[in-house]
Structure formats: C-alpha cells, structure tokens
Protein backbone atom coordinates (compact mmCIF):
# COMPACT_ATOMS: atom_id res chain seq x y z
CA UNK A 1 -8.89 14.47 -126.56
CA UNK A 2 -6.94 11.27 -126.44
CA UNK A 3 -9.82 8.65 -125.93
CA UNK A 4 -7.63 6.30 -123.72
CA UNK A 5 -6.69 9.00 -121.43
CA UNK A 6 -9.95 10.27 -121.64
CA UNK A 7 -11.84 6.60 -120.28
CA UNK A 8 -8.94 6.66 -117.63
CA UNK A 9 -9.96 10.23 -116.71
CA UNK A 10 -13.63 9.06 -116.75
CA UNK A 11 -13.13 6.11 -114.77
CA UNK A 12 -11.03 7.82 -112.15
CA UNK A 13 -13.69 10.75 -111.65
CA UNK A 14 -16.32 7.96 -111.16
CA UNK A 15 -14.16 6.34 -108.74
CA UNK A 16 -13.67 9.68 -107.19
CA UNK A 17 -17.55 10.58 -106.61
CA UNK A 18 -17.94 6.94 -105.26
CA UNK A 19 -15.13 6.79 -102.57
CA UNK A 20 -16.22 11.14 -101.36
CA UNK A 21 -17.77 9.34 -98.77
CA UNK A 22 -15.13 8.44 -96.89
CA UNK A 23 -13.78 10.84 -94.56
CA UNK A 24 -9.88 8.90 -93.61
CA UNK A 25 -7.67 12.24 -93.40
CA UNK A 26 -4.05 12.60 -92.85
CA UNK A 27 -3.61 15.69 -90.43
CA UNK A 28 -0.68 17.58 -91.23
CA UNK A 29 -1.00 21.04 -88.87
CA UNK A 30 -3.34 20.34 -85.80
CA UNK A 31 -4.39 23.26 -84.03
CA UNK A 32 -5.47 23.43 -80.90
CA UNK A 33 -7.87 26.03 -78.73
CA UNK A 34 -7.75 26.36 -75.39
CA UNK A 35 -6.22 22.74 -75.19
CA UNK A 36 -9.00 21.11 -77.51
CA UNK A 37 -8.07 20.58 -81.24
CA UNK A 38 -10.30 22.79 -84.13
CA UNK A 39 -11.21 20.98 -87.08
CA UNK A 40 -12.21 23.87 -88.72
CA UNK A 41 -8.55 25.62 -88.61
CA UNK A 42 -6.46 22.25 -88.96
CA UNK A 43 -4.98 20.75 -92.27
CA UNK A 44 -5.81 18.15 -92.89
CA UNK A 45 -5.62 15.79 -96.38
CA UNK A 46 -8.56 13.36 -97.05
CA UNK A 47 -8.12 10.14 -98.41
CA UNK A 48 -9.25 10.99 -101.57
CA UNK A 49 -8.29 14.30 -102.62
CA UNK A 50 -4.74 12.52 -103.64
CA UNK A 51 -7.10 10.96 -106.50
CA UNK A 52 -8.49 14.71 -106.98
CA UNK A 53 -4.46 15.53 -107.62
CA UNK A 54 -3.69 12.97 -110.15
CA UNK A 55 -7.22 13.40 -111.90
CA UNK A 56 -6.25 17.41 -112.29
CA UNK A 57 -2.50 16.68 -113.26
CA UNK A 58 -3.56 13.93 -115.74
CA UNK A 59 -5.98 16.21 -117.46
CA UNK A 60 -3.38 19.22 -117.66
CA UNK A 61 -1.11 16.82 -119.68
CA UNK A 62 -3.86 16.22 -122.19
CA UNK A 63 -4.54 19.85 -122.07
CA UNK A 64 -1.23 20.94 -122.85
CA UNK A 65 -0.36 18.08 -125.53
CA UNK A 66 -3.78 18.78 -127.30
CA UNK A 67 -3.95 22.41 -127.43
CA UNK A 68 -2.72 24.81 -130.05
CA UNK A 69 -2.25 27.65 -127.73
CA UNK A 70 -2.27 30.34 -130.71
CA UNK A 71 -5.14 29.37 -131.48
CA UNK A 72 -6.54 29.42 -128.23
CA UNK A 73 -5.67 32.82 -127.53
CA UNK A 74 -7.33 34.32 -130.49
CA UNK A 75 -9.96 32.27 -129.55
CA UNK A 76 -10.19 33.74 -125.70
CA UNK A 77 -9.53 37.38 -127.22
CA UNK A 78 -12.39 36.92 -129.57
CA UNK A 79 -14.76 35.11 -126.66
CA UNK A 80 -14.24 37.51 -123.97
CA UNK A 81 -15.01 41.18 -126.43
CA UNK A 82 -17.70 39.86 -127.92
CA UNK A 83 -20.83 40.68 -126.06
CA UNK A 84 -19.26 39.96 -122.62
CA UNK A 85 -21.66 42.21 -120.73
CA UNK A 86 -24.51 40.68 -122.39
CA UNK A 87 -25.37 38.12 -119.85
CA UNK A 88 -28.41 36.34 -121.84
CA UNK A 89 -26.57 36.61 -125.01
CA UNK A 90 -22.94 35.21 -123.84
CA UNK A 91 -23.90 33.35 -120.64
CA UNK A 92 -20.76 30.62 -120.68
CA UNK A 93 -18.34 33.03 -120.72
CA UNK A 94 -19.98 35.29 -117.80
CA UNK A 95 -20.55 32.01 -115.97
CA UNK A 96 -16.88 31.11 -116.23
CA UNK A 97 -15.95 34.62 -115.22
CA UNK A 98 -18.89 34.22 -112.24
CA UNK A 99 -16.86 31.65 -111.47
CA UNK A 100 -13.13 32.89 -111.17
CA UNK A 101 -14.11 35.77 -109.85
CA UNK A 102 -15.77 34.52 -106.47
CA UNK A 103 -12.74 31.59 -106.58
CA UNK A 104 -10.47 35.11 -106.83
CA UNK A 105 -12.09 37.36 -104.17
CA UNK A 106 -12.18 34.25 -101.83
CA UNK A 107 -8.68 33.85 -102.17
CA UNK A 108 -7.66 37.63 -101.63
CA UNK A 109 -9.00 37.15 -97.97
CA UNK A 110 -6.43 35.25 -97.21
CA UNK A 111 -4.50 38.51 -96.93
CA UNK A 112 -6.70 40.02 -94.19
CA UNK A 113 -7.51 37.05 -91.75
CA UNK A 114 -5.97 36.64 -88.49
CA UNK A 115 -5.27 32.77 -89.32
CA UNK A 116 -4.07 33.00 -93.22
CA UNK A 117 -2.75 29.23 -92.70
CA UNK A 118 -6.76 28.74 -91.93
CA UNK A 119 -8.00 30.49 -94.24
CA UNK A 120 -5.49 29.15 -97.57
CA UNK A 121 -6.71 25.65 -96.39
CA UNK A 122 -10.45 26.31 -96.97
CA UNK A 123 -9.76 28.80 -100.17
CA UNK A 124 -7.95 25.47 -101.55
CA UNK A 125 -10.90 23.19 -101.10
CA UNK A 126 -13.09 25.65 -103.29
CA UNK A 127 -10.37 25.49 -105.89
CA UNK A 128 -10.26 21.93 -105.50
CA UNK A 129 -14.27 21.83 -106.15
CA UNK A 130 -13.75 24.22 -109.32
CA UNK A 131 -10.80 22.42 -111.24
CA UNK A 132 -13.41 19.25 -110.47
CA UNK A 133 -16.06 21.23 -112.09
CA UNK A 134 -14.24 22.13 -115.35
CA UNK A 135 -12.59 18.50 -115.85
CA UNK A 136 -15.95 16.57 -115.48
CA UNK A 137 -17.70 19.54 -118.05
CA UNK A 138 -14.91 19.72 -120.37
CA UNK A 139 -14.65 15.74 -120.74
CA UNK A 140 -18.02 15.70 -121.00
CA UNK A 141 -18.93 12.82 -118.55
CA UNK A 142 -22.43 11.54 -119.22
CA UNK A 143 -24.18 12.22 -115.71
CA UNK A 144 -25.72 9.09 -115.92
CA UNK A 145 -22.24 7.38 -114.52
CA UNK A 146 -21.59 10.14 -111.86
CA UNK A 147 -25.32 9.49 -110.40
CA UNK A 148 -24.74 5.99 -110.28
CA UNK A 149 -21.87 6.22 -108.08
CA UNK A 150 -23.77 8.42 -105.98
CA UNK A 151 -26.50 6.72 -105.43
CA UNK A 152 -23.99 3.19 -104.86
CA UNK A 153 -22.30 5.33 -102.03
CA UNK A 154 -25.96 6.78 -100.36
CA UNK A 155 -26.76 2.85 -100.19
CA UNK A 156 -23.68 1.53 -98.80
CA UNK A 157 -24.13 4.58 -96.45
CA UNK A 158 -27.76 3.32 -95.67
CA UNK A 159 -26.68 0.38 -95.06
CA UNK A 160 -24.15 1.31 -92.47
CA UNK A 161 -26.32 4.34 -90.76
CA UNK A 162 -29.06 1.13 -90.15
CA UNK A 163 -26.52 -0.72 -88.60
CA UNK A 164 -25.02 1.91 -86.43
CA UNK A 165 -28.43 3.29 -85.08
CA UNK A 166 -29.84 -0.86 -84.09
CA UNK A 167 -26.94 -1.23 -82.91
CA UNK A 168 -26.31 2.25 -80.86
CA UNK A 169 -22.63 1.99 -80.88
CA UNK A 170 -20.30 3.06 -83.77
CA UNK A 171 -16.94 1.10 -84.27
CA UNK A 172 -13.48 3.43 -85.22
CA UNK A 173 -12.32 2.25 -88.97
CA UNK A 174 -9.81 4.09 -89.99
CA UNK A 175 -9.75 3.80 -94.12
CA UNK A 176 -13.03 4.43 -93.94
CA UNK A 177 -12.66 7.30 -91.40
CA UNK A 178 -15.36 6.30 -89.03
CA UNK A 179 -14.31 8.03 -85.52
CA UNK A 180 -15.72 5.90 -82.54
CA UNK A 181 -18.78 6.97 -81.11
CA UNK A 182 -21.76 6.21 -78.38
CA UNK A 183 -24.88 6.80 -76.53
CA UNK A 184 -23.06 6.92 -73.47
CA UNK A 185 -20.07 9.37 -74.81
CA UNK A 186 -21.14 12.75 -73.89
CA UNK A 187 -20.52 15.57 -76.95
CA UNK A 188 -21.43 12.68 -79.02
CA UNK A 189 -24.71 13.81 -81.26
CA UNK A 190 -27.78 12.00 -79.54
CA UNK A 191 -31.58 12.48 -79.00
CA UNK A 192 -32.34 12.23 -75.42
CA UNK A 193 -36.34 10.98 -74.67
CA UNK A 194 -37.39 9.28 -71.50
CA UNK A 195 -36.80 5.75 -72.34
CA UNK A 196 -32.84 7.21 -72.42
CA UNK A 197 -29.99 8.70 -74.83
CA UNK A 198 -30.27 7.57 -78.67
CA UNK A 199 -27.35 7.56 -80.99
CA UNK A 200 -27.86 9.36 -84.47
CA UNK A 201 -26.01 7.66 -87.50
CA UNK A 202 -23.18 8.93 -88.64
CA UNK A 203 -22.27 6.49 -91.41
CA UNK A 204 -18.67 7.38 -92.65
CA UNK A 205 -19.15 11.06 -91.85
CA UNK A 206 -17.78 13.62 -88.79
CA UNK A 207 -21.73 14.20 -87.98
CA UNK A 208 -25.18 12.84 -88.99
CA UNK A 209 -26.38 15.94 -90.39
CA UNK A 210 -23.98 15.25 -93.16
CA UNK A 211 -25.19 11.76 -93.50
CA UNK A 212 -28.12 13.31 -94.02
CA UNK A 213 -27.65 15.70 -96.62
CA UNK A 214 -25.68 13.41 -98.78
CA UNK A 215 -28.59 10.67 -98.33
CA UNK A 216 -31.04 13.49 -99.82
CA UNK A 217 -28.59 13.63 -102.91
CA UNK A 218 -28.25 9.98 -103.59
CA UNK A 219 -32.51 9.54 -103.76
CA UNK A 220 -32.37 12.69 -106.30
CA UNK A 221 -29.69 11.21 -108.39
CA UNK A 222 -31.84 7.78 -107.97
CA UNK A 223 -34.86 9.89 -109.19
CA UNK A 224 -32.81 10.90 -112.24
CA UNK A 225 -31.48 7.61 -113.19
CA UNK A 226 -34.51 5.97 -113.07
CA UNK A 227 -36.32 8.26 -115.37
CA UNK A 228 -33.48 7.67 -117.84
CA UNK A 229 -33.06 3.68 -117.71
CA UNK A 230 -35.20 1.23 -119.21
CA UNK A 231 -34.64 -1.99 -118.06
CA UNK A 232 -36.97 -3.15 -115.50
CA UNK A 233 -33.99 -4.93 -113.82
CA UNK A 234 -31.82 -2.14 -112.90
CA UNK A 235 -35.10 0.08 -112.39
CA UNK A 236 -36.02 -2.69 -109.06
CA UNK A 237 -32.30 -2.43 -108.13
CA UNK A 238 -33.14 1.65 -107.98
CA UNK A 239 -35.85 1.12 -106.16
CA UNK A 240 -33.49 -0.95 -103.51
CA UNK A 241 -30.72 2.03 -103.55
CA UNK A 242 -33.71 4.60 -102.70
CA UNK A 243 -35.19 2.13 -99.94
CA UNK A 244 -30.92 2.40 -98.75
CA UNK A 245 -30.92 6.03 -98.65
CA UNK A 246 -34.06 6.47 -97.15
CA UNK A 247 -32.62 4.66 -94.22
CA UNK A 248 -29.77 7.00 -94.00
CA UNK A 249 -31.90 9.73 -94.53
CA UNK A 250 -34.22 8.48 -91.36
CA UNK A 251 -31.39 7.41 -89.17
CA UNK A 252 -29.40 10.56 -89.67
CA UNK A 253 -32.34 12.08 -88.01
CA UNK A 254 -31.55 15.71 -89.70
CA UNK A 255 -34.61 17.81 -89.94
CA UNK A 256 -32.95 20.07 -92.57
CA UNK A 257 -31.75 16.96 -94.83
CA UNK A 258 -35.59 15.58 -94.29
CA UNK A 259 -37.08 18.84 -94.94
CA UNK A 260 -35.25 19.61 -97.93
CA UNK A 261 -35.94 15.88 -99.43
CA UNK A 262 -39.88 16.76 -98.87
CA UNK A 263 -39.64 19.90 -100.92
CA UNK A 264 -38.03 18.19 -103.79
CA UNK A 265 -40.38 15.30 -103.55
CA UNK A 266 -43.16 17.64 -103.73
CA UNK A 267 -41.80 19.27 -106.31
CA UNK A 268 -41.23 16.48 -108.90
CA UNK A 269 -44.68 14.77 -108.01
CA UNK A 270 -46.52 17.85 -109.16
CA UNK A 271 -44.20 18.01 -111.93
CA UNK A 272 -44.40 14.50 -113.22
CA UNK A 273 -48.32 13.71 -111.72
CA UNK A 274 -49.54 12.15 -115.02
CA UNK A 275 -47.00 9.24 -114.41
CA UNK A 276 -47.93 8.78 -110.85
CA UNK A 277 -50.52 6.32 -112.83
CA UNK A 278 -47.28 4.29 -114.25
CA UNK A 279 -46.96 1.61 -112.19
CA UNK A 280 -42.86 1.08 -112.38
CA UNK A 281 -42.63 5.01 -111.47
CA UNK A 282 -45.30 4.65 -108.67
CA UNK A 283 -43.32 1.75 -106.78
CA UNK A 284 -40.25 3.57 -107.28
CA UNK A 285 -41.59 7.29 -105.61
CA UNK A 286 -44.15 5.28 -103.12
CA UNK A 287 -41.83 2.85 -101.74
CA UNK A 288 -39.50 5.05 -99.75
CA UNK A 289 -41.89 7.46 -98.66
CA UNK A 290 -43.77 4.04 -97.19
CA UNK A 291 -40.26 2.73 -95.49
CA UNK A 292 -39.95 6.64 -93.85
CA UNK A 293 -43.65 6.23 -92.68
CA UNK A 294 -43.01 2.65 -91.01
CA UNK A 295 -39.55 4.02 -89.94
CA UNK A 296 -41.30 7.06 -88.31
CA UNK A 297 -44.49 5.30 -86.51
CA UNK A 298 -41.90 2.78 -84.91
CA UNK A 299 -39.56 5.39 -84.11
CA UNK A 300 -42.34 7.92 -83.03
CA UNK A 301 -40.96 9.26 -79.59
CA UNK A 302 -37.81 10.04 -81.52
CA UNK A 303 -39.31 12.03 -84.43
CA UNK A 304 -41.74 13.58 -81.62
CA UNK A 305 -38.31 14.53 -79.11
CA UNK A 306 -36.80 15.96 -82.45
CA UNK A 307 -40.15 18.27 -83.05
CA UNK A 308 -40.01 19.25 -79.44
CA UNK A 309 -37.83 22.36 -79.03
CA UNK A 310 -38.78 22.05 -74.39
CA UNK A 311 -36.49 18.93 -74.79
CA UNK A 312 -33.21 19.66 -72.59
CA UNK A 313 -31.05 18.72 -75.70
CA UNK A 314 -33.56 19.82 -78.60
CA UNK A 315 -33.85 23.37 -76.40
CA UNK A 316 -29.91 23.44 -75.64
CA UNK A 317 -29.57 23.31 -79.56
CA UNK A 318 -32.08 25.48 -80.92
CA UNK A 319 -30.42 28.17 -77.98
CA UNK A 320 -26.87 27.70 -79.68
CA UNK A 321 -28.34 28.54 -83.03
CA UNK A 322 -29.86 31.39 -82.51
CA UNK A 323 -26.55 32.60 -80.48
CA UNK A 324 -24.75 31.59 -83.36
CA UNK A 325 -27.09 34.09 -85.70
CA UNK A 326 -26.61 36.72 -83.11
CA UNK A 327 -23.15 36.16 -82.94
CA UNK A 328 -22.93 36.24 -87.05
CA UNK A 329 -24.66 39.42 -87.19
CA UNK A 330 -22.73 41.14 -84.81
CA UNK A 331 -19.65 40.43 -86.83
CA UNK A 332 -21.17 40.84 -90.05
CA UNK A 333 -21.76 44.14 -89.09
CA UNK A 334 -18.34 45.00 -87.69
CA UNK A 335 -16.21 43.35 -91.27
CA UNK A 336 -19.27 44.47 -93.61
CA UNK A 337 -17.69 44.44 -96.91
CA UNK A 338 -14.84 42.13 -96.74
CA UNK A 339 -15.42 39.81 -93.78
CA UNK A 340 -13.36 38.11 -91.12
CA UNK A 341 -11.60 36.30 -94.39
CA UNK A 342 -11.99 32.95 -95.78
CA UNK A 343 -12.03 30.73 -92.50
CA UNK A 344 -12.03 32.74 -89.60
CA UNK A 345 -15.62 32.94 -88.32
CA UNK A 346 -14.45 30.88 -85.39
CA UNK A 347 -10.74 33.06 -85.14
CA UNK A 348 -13.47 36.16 -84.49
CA UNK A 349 -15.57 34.36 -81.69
CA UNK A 350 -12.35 33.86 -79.89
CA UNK A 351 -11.58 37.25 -79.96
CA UNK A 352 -14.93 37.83 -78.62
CA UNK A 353 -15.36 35.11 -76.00
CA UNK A 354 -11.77 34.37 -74.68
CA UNK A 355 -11.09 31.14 -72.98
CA UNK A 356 -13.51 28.38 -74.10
CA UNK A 357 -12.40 25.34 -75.52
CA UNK A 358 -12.16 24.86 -79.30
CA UNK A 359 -15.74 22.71 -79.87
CA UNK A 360 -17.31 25.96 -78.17
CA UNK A 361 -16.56 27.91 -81.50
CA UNK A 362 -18.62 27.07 -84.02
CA UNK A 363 -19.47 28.44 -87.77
CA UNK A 364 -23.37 29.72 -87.86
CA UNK A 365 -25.50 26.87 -88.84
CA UNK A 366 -26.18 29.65 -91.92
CA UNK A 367 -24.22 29.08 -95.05
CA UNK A 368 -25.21 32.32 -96.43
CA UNK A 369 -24.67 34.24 -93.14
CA UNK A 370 -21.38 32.50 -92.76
CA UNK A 371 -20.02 33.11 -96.14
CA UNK A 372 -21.06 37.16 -95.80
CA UNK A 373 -19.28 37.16 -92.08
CA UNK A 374 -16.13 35.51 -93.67
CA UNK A 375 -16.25 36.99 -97.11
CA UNK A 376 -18.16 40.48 -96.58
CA UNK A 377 -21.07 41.86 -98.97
CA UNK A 378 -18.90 41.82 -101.60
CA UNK A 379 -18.01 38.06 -101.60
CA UNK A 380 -21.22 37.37 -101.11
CA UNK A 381 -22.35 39.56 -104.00
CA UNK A 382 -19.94 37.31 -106.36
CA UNK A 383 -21.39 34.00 -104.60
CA UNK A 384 -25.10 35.23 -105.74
CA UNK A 385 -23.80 36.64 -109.04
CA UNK A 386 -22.21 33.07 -109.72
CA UNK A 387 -25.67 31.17 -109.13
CA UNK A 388 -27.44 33.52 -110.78
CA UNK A 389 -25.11 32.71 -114.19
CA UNK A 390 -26.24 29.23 -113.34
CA UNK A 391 -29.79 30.23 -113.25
CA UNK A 392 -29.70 31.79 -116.81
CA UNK A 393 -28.48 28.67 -118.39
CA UNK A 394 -31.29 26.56 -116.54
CA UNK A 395 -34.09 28.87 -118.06
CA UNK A 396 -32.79 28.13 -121.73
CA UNK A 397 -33.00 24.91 -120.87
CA UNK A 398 -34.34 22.56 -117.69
CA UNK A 399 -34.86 25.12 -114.50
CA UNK A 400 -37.03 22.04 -112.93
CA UNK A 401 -34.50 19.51 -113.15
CA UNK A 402 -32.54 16.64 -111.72
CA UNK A 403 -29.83 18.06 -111.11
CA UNK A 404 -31.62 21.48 -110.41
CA UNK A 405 -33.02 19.71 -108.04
CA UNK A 406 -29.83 18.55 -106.24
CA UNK A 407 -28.49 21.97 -106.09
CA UNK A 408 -31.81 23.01 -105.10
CA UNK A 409 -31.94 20.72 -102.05
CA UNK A 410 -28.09 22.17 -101.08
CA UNK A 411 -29.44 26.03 -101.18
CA UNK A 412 -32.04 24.43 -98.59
CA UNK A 413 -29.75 22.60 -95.97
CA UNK A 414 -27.33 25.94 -96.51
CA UNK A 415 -30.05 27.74 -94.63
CA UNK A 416 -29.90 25.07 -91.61
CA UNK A 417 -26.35 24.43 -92.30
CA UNK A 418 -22.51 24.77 -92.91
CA UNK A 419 -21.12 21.80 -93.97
CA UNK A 420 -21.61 22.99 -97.82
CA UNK A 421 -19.03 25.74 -97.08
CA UNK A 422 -16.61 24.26 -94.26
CA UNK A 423 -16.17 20.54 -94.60
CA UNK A 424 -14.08 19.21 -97.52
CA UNK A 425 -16.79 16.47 -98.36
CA UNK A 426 -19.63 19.37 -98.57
CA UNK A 427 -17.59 21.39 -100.54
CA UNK A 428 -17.16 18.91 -103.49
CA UNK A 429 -20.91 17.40 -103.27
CA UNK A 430 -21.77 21.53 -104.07
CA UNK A 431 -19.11 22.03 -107.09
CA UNK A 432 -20.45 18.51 -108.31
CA UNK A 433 -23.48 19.45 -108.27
CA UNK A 434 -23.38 22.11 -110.20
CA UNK A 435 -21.32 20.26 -113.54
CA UNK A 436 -24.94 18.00 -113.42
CA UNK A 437 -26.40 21.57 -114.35
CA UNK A 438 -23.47 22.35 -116.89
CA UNK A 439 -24.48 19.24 -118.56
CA UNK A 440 -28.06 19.40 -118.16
CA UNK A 441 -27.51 23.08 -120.14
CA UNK A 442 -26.21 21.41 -122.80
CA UNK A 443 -22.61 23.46 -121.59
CA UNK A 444 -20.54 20.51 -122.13
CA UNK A 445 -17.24 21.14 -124.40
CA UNK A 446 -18.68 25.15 -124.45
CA UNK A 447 -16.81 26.36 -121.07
CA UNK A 448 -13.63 28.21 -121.56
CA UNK A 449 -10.89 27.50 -119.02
C-alpha cells in the first residue's frame, strides 16, 4: 500500500474512534408515532459517519490502484476450494464468509418488513461497522493507537458525566450532540430516593446506559495499554484515564455496564495474580476500584435505590423489562425463522398495542432476543456462527485477552441491553471490537475482502 495514503488512512481511523463519542446527527426522515417522533425508525446521519465515508472511499482508491485483479481472482478461486469446510484448518476465509453471510441475510429482511425505509437504515449501520472492520485489519493498524483514542474519549467522557451528575442539570451542545436534560424533566432517566429525583449522566450520549458501556471499554483498552507501555510517565497518565472512566462508569449508574466491568476485572486479576505484587500494576488495578468504593459509600442511598427493585421507578423498570421479554417471545414465536426484519421490533408492537405514543415502543432490553425477533432463527444462527469463527481464531492464539475481553464485556451488556444492535454508536464500538481480536489473532493482512 502507498505509505502516505496509508498514515492518512491511519490517522483518520484514529480520529474516527476518538470523535464516536459524539452523538451530533443530521435527521433527514423523522418519523413520528402517534404524534411523538421514533428514533429507532428515523434517519438520521451522525456527525461522524461522513469521516466513516471518506475513510471507505479513500481506501477503495488504494485498493483499486494497488491491486492486480487477475491475480486476485486466481487467488480467491484458489482460497475459497481449498479446504473451505474445514473450519480449524481455513478459519480466515470461513470467518470472512461468517461475516458476509450474516451482513447478507440481514440485508434480505429488508424485503419482508413492514418499514423497509427502517429497516435499510439499520442494515446500513452493520455494513458501515463491517467495511470499518476490514479497513482497520487490512491496514493493519497497531491496536495500541486505536486504544489510546478510546481510552482519551472514556476520560473526556468522565470528565463530563462528573460534571453533569454534581451539577444535576445537563446543558444542550449541539456539535457535541448533548440533548438538554434534568431532574425535574419527567421521561428524563433519574433515580428517585427520598431525599428527591437524581439525574444519571449522560455524557455525550442519548442515555446513561450507553455512557456506561462505553466507560467499561475505555478501562479495558486502559488495561491493555498499560500492560504494553513502559514508561512510567504515560503508565501514571493511564492510571488518571482509568480514575476518568471510572467516574463515568459510576455516574452512568448502569448496573449492566458495572456488572460486566466486575466480571472482566475478576477475570484478569486471576489471570495476571503474580503481578498483583508489582507495584506500578497494583496502583494502576487498585486505584479505580478504590475511587468506585469512595464513589459508592458517599453515594450509598443511590447504589442502595438502584439494588431495590420496591422502588416506584426501579419497580416501574424492572416491570417494562420483563413485558418487553414477554412481548419478544410472543413475536419470536409468531416470525420464527425470519423475523419481523431488520428494524421492526417496534413496527410489530404497534401492530399489537395500537395507539401509544412512539417512546412506548421499545426494542427488548435483550440483544440476542431482539436480533432473533427481527432476524428469525436463521439470522440468529449466522450471528452465532460468525462469533463462533471468531472464537476459533482466539483459541490458536489469546482466548483470555484484551480485546477478548472487550468483546467479552459487549456479549454481557447484550444480555441487559440493545444499544449494541440499534444505536449507530453501539454498533461501531461492536465491529471495532472485534478488528482488536483480528489483530490479536495475528489476522492482519490474512482477511480476504
């Protein structure tokens, strides 16, 4: 590859992962339910996917000006009959086929859905997520730069979810597409105890759960970095990015994001106990899980309201989930193979329960119940089948990993939540994800396109 175009392609991918954060979107088809718009069937363009664009037209140029394409189909021909079938013996090109294949089935339910306008937008974010996957492999981006801008965005969103929770009132900024929010606005995401209504962080995010779960990332990737860098400088400033995240992590008061950063935590610690006696590495794991202890003895009847499921709010939520399971099940078992189509959970509840405003229909806090309700068995069946392929490469290589780990703490939240599968921002953070595993596998340069 050209290496000028290639450092521009680098730089603008690291510029990419740094500014995913922001959620500024441009809405272009705003649809409304029962007078109340649906963010989950409008399009809309975020600020940065027109970066996404000109990253994935830049590295078609270089594609097309450095490929012999004789060559590469004798190549392809001679990849895909050798041994295809043999998973363990061929696993990058069944991965890459594990790949197009649920990208393929996803998009053939757009034919099916009552909304197909709905359902193309979503089906484009996940081939927005996969072109980001094969660029970032294929130029072989060391992960070391792609953690480091996500664990500069989980502090600058620590930072922010800090200042929004002490000061209970969140400010509208549009570039950075922070919506305006309150204690004293109802349908905004609170904790109610008797001392009165709390406001959750939201940082630059459309809810705190998401500030939550992106938090979680940025003190893995900070884990990973700091096991590869040396220099007791940029170690302490590590140690400042986790004590960051931690406080969105706290103040996004998500139970999922905190339970899935405990797991992982757990999991490394037995892992790595014989450096637990390094004193650099001990500061850096103890630190944050000291700031989260402070943060939850001071904040106590908070973290005790959001463990008490006879709360009126905690209760009203925990209600709405498991109508939202019921709900999923119910359709799951009327589309069983092929699903409402990409997108149209929400089209399906109106069909059910006429007449309620738009925030009333909501995707099952499930990711794996929502993605067989939209996509059927078989969808799901390629979703599994495409994680699997990842799960063969780990095994040759690092299954208890960094970035196992961040994909690991995803597959966690997706059992609390949707955002990995509906929002734009959750979608990407999962496809990016998974290129730290294609370069922990050593896959780099080895996928074919």
């Amino acid at each position: 590859m050209n290496t000028k175009l290639q450092k521009i392609l680098e730089r603008l991918i690291v510029l990419y992962v740094l500014l995913l954060p922001l959620s500024a979107v441009y809405i272009f088809d705003e649809k409304f339910v029962s007078g109340f718009k649906s963010q989950y069937l409008t399009g809309q363009i975020f600020i940065t996917e027109p970066l996404l664009w000109i990253i994935v037209i830049l590295s078609l140029i270089q594609f097309i000006k450095s490929t012999n394409f004789n060559e590469l189909r004798e190549k392809i021909l001679k990849y895909y009959n050798i041994k295809i079938l043999n998973i363990e013996k061929s696993p990058r090109s069944i991965l890459t086929l594990s790949i197009w294949l649920f990208i393929a089935f996803s998009g053939l339910s757009i034919l099916w859905p009552a909304d197909k306008t709905a359902a193309y937008y979503l089906w484009f974010r996940l081939l927005e997520g996969a072109a980001l996957f094969f660029i970032i492999v294929s130029l072989n981006i060391k992960k070391e730069k792609l953690f480091l801008a996500l664990v500069i965005g989980s502090a600058f969103e620590g930072i922010l979810a800090l200042s929004q929770f002490l000061t209970q009132i969140i400010e509208p900024a549009k570039w950075l597409g922070i919506a305006a929010h309150s204690a004293d606005n109802l349908g905004d995401v609170v904790i109610e105890t008797s001392s009165g209504r709390w406001l959750r962080a939201y940082g630059t995010f459309s809810h705190p759960n998401i500030l939550g779960g992106f938090a979680t990332l940025g003190l893995i990737a900070a884990y990973g970095l700091f096991d590869l860098v040396k220099k007791r400088a940029i170690q302490l400033l590590l140690i400042v990015a986790a004590l960051l995240s931690i406080m969105g992590l706290f103040f996004s008061f998500s139970r999922s994001a905190w339970l899935a950063a405990l797991i992982i935590l757990l999991i490394f610690l037995w892992l790595n106990k014989k450096s637990i006696f390094n004193i650099h590495y001990s500061i850096f794991i103890l630190s944050p899980i000291l700031l989260f202890i402070i943060f939850a003895y001071l904040f106590s009847p908070l973290i005790l309201t959001r463990a008490d499921f006879s709360n009126r709010l905690e209760n009203i939520s925990r209600q709405e989930r498991i109508s939202q399971v019921s709900r999923a099940l119910s359709i799951i078992k009327q589309y069983p193979l092929i699903g409402t189509g990409i997108n149209n959970f929400t089209i399906e509840l109106q069909k059910i329960h006429p007449g309620q405003p738009a925030y009333a229909y909501q995707p099952v806090h499930n990711l794996y119940l929502l993605i067989i309700a939209e996509l059927g068995l078989i969808g799901f069946v390629f979703f599994v089948f495409m994680f699997y392929c990842f799960i063969v490469f780990l095994k040759k290589h690092a299954i208890i990993s960094i970035p196992a780990g961040l994909v690991v703490a995803i597959l966690i939240i997706g059992l609390f939540d949707h955002y990995f599968w509906t929002q734009y921002i959750g979608i990407m953070l999962l496809w990016l994800s998974l290129t730290f595993i294609a370069q922990d596998s050593k896959m780099t340069n080895q996928i074919e396109l």
